[in-house]
N, C-alpha and C. Protein backbone atom coordinates (compact mmCIF):
# COMPACT_ATOMS: atom_id res chain seq x y z
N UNK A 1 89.98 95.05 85.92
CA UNK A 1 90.03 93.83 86.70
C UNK A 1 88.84 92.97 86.32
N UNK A 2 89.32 91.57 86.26
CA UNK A 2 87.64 90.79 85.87
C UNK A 2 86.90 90.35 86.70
N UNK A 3 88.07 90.16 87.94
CA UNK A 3 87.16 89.27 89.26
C UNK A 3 85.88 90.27 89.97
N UNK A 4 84.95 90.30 89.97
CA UNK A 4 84.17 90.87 90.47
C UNK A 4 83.84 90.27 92.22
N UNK A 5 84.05 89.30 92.59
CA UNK A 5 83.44 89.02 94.23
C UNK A 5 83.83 90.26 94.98
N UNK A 6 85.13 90.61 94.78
CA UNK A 6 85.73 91.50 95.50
C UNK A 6 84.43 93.04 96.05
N UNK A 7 83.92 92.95 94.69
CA UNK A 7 83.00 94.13 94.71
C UNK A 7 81.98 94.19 95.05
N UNK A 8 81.49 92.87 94.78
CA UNK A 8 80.44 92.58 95.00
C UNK A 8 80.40 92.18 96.89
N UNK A 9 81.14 91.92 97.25
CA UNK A 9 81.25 91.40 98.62
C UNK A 9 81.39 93.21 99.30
N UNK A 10 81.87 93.69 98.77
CA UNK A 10 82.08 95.36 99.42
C UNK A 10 80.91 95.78 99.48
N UNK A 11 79.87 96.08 97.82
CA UNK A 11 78.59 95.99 97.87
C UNK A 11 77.96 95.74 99.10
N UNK A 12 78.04 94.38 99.26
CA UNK A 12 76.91 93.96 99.88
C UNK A 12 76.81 94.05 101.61
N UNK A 13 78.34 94.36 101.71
CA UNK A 13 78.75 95.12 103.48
C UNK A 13 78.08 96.22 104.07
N UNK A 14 78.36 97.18 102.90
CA UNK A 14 78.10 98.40 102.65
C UNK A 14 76.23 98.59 102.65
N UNK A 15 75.84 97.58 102.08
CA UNK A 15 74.53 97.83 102.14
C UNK A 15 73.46 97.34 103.81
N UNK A 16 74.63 96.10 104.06
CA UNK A 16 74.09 95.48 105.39
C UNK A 16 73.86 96.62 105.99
N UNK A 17 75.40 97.42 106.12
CA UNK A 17 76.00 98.21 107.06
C UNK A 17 74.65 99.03 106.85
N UNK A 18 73.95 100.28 106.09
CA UNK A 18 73.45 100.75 106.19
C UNK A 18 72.10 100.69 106.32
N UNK A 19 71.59 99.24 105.89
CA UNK A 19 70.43 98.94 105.97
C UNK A 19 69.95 97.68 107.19
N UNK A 20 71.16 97.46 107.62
CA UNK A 20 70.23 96.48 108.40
C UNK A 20 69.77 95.15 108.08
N UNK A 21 69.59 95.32 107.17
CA UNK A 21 69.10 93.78 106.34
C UNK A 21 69.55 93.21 105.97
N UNK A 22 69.70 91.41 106.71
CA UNK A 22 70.60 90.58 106.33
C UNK A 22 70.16 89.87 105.04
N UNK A 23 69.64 90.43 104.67
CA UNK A 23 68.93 89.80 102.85
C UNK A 23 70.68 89.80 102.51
N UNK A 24 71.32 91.09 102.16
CA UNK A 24 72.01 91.67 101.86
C UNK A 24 73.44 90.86 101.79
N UNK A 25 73.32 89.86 102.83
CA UNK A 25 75.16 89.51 103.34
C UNK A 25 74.55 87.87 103.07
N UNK A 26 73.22 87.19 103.08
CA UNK A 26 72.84 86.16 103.03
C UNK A 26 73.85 85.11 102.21
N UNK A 27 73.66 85.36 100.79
CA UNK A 27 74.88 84.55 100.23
C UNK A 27 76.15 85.40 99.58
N UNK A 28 76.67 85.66 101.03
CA UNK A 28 77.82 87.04 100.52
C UNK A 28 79.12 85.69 100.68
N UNK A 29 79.30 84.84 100.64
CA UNK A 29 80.23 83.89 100.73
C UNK A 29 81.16 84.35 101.74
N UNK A 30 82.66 83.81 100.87
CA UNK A 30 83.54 84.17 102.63
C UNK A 30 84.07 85.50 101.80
N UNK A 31 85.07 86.04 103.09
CA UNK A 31 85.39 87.52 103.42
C UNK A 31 86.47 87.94 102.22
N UNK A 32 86.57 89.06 101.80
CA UNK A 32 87.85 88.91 100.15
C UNK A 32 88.11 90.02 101.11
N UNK A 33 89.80 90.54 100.71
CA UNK A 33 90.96 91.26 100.88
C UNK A 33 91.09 92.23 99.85
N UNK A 34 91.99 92.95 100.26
CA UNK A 34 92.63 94.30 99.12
C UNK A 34 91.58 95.60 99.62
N UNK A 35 93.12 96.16 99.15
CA UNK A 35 92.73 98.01 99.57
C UNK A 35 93.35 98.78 98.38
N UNK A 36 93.30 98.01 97.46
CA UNK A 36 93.59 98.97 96.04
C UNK A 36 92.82 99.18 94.99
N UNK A 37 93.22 99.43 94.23
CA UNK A 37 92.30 99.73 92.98
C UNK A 37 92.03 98.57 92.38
N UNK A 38 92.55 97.27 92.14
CA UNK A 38 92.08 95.79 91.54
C UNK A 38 91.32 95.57 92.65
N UNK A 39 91.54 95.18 94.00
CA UNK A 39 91.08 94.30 95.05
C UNK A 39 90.35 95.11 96.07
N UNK A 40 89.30 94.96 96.26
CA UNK A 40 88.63 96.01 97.48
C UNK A 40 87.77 95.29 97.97
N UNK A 41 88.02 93.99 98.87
CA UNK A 41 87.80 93.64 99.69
C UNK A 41 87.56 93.65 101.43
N UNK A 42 88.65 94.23 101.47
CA UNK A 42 88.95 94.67 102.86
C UNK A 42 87.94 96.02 103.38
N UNK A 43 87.39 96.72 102.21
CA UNK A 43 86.96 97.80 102.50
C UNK A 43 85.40 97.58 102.85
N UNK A 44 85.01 95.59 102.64
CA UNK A 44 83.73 95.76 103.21
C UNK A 44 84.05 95.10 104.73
N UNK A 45 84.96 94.88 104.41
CA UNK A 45 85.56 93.89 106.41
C UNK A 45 85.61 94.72 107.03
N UNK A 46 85.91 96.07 106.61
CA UNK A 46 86.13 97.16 107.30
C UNK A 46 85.10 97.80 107.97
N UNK A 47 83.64 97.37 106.91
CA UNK A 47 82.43 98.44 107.51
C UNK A 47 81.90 97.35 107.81
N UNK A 48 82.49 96.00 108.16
CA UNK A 48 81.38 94.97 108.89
C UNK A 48 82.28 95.26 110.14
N UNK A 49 83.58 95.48 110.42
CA UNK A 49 84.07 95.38 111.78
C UNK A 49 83.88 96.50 112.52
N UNK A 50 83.41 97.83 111.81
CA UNK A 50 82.99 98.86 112.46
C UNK A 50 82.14 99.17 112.72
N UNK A 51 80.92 98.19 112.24
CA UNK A 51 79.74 98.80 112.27
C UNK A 51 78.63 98.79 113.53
N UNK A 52 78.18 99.50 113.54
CA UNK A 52 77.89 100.10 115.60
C UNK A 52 76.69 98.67 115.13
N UNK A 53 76.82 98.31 116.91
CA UNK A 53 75.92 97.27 116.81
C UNK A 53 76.17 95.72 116.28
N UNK A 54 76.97 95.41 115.97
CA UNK A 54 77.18 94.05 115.15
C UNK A 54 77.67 93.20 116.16
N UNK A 55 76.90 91.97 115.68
CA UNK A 55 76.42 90.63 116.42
C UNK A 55 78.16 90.55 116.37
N UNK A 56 79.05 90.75 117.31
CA UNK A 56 80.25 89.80 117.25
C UNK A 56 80.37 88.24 117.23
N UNK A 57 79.24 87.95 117.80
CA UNK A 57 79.38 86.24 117.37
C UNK A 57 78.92 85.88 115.92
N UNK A 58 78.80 86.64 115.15
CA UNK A 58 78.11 86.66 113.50
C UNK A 58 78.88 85.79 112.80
N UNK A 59 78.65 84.85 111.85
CA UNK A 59 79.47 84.70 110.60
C UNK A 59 80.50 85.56 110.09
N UNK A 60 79.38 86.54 109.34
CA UNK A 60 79.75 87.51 109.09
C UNK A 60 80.49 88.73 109.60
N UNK A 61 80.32 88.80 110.41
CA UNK A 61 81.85 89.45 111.50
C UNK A 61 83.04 88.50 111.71
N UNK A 62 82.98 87.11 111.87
CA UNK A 62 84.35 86.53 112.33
C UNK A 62 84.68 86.42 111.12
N UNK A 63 83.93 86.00 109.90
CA UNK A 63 84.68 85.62 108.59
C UNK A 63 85.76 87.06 108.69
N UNK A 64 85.03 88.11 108.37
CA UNK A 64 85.61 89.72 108.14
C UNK A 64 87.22 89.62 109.42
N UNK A 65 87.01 89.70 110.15
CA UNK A 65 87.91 89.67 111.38
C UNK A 65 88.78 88.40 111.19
N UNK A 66 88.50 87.02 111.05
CA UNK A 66 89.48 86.20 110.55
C UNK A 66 90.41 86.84 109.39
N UNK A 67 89.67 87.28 108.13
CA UNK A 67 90.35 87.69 106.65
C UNK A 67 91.57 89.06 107.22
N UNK A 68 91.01 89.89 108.19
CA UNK A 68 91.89 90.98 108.53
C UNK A 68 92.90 90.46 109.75
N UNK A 69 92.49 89.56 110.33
CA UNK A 69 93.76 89.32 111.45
C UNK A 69 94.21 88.24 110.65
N UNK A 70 94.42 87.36 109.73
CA UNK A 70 95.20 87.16 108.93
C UNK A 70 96.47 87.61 108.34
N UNK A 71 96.23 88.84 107.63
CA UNK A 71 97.15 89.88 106.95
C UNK A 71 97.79 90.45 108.17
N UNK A 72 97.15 90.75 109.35
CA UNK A 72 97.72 91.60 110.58
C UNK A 72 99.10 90.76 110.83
N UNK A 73 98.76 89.41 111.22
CA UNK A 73 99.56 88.47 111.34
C UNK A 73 100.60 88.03 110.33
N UNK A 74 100.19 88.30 109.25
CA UNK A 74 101.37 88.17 108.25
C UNK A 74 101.76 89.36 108.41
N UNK A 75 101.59 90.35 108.63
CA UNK A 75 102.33 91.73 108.33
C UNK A 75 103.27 92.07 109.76
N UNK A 76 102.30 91.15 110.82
CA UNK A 76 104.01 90.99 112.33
C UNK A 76 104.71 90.01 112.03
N UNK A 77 104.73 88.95 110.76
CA UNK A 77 105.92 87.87 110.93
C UNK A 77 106.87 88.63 109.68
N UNK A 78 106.21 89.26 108.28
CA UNK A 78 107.26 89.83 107.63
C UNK A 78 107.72 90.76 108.73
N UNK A 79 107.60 91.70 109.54
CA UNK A 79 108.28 92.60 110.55
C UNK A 79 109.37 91.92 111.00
N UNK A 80 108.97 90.66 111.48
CA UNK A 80 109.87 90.25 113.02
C UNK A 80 111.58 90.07 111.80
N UNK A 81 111.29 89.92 110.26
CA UNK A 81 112.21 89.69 109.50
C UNK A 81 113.08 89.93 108.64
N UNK A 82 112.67 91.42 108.72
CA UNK A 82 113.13 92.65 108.17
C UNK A 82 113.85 93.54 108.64
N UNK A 83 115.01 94.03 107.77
CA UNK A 83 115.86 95.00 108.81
C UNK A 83 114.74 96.24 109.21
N UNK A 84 114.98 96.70 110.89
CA UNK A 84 114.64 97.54 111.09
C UNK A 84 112.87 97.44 111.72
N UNK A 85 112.25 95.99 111.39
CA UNK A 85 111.04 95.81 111.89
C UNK A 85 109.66 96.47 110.72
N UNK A 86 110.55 96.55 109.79
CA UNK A 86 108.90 96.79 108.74
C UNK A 86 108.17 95.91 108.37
N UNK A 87 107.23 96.11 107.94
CA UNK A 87 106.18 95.13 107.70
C UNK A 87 105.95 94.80 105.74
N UNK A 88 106.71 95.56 105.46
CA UNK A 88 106.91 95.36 103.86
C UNK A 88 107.88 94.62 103.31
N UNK A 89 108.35 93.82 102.58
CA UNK A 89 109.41 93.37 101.58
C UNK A 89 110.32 94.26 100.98
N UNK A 90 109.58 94.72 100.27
CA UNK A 90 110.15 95.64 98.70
C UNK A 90 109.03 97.06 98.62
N UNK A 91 110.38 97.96 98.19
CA UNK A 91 109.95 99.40 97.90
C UNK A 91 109.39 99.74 96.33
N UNK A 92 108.42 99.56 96.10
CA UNK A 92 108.28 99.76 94.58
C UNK A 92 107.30 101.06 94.48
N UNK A 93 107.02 101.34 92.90
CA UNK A 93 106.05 101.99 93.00
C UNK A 93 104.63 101.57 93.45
N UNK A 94 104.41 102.90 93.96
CA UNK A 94 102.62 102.33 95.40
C UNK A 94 103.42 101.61 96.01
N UNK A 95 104.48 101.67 96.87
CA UNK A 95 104.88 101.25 97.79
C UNK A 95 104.37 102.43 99.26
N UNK A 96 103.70 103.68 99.14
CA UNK A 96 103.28 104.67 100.23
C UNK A 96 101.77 103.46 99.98
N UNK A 97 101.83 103.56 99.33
CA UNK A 97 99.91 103.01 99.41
C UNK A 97 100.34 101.52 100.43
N UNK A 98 100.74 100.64 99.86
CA UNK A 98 100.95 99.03 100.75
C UNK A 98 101.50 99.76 102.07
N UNK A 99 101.60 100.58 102.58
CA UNK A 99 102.50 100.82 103.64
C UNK A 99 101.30 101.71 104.35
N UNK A 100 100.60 102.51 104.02
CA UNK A 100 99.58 102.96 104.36
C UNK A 100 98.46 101.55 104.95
N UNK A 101 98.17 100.84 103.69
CA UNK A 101 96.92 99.77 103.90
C UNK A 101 97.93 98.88 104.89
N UNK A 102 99.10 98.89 105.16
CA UNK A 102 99.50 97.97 106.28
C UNK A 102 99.02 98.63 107.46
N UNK A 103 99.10 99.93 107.83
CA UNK A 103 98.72 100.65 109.01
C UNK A 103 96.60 100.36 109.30
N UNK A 104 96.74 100.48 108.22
CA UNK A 104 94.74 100.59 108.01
C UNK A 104 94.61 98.94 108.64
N UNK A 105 95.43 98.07 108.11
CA UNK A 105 95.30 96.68 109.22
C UNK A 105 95.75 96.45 109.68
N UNK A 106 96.26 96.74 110.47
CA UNK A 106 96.96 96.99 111.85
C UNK A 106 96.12 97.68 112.47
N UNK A 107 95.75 98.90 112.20
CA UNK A 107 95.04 99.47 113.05
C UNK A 107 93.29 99.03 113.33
N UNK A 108 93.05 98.26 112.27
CA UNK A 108 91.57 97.80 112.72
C UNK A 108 91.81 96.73 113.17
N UNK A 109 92.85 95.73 113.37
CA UNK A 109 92.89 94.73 113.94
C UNK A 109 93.37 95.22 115.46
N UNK A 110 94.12 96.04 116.03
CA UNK A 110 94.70 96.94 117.29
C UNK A 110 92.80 97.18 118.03
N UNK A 111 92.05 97.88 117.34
CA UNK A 111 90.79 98.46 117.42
C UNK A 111 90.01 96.46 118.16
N UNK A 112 90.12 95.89 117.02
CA UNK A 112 88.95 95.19 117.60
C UNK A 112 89.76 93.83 118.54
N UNK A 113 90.65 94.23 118.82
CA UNK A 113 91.14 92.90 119.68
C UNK A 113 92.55 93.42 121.03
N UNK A 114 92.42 94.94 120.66
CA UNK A 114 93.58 95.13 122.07
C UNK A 114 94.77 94.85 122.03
N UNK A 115 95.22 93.98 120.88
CA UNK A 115 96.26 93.28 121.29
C UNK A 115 97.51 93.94 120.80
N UNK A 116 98.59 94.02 122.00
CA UNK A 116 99.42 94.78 121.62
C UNK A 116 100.47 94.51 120.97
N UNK A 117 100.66 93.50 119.72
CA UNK A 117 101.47 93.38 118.73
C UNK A 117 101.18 93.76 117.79
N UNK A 118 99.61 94.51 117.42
CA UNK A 118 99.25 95.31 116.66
C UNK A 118 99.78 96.78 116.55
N UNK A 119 99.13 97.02 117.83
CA UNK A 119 99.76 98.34 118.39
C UNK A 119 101.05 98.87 118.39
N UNK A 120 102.31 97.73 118.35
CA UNK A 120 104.03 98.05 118.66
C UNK A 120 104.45 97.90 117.23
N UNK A 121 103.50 97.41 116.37
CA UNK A 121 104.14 97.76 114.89
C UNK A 121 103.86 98.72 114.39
N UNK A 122 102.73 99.61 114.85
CA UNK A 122 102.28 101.24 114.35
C UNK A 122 103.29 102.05 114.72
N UNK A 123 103.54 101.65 116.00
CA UNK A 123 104.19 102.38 116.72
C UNK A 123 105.73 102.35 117.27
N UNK A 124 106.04 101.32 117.12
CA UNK A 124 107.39 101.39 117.52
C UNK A 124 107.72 100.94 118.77
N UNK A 125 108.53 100.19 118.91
CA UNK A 125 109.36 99.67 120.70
C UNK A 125 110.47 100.20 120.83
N UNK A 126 111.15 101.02 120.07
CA UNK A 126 112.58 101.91 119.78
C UNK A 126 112.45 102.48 121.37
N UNK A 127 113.81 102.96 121.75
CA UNK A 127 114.36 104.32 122.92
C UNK A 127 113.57 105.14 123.15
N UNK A 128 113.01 105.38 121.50
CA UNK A 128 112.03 106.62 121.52
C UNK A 128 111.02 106.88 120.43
N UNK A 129 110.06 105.69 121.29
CA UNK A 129 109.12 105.61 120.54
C UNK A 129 108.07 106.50 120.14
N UNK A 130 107.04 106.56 119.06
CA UNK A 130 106.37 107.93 119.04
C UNK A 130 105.81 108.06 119.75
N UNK A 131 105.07 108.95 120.16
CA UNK A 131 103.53 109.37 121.45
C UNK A 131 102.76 110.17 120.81
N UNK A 132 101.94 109.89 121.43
CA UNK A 132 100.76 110.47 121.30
C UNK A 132 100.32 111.18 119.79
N UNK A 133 100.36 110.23 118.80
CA UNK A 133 100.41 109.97 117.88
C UNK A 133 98.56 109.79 117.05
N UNK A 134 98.52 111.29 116.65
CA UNK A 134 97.09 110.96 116.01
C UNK A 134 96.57 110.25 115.11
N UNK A 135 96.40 109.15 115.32
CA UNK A 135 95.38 107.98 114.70
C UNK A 135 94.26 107.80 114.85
N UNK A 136 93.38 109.12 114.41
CA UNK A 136 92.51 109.53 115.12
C UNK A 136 91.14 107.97 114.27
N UNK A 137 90.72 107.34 113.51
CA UNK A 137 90.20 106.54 113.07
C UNK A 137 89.93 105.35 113.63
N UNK A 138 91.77 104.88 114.25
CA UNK A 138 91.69 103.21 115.19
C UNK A 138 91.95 103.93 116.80
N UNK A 139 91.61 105.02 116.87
CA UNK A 139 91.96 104.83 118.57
C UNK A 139 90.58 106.13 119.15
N UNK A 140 89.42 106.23 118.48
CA UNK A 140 88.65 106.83 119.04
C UNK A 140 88.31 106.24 120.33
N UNK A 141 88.54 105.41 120.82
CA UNK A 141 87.91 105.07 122.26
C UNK A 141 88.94 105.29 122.91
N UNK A 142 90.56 105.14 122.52
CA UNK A 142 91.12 105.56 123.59
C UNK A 142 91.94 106.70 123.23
N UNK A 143 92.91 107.30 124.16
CA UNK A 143 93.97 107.95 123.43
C UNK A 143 95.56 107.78 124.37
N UNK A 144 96.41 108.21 123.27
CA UNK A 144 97.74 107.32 123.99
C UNK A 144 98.75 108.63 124.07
């Protein structure tokens, strides 16, 4: 891959995250996406939205949290349009992986905002929906 921000923006999450020091995120620009092997973006939104302590009124947290409730939101309007309520298009190969990283945002967007249209696409509104369903990562504070 040539684009480097992606990495460099993960980098520099990763380092906030552990160090504390906003040297680190200073000119980290805005928030990049992807949970694969080209794009790994999401994986520093991830340790800015988890990270114990963080200024929720931050830049740097809403950019991260805008970039992921974005995709959340695209991933409940492909649902509402798909037979059956999935959140995918097309089955290809690494189609377990996009279907996985749909759950991974969903579930950190469920985590930092409650809201339960996050939650009913993990899970289902069917007769018989799942329960008590270990997601043990997005639901440490509660359990269902």
């Amino acid at each position: 891959d040539s684009k480097t921000a992606d990495e460099l923006y993960w980098m520099a999450a990763q380092m906030y995250r552990a160090t504390g020091d906003e040297s680190y995120i200073e000119n980290i620009g805005s928030a990049n996406i992807g949970l694969d092997w080209s794009t790994v973006g999401d994986y520093g939104n991830i340790a800015i939205l988890t990270m114990k302590d963080i200024d929720k009124t931050s830049d740097i947290y809403k950019n991260a949290l805008t970039a992921v409730k974005k995709q959340a939101d695209n991933l409940i309007s492909v649902s509402g349009i798909m037979p059956y309520g999935v959140a995918i298009t097309k089955y290809n190969w690494g189609s377990n992986m996009t279907i996985a990283n749909a759950g991974i945002i969903l579930g950190i967007m469920y985590e930092q905002t409650f809201q339960y249209s996050f939650h009913r696409l993990l899970h289902g509104t069917s007769e018989q929906p799942s329960n008590k369903v270990h997601q043990q990562f997005y639901c440490r504070h509660i359990h269902l």
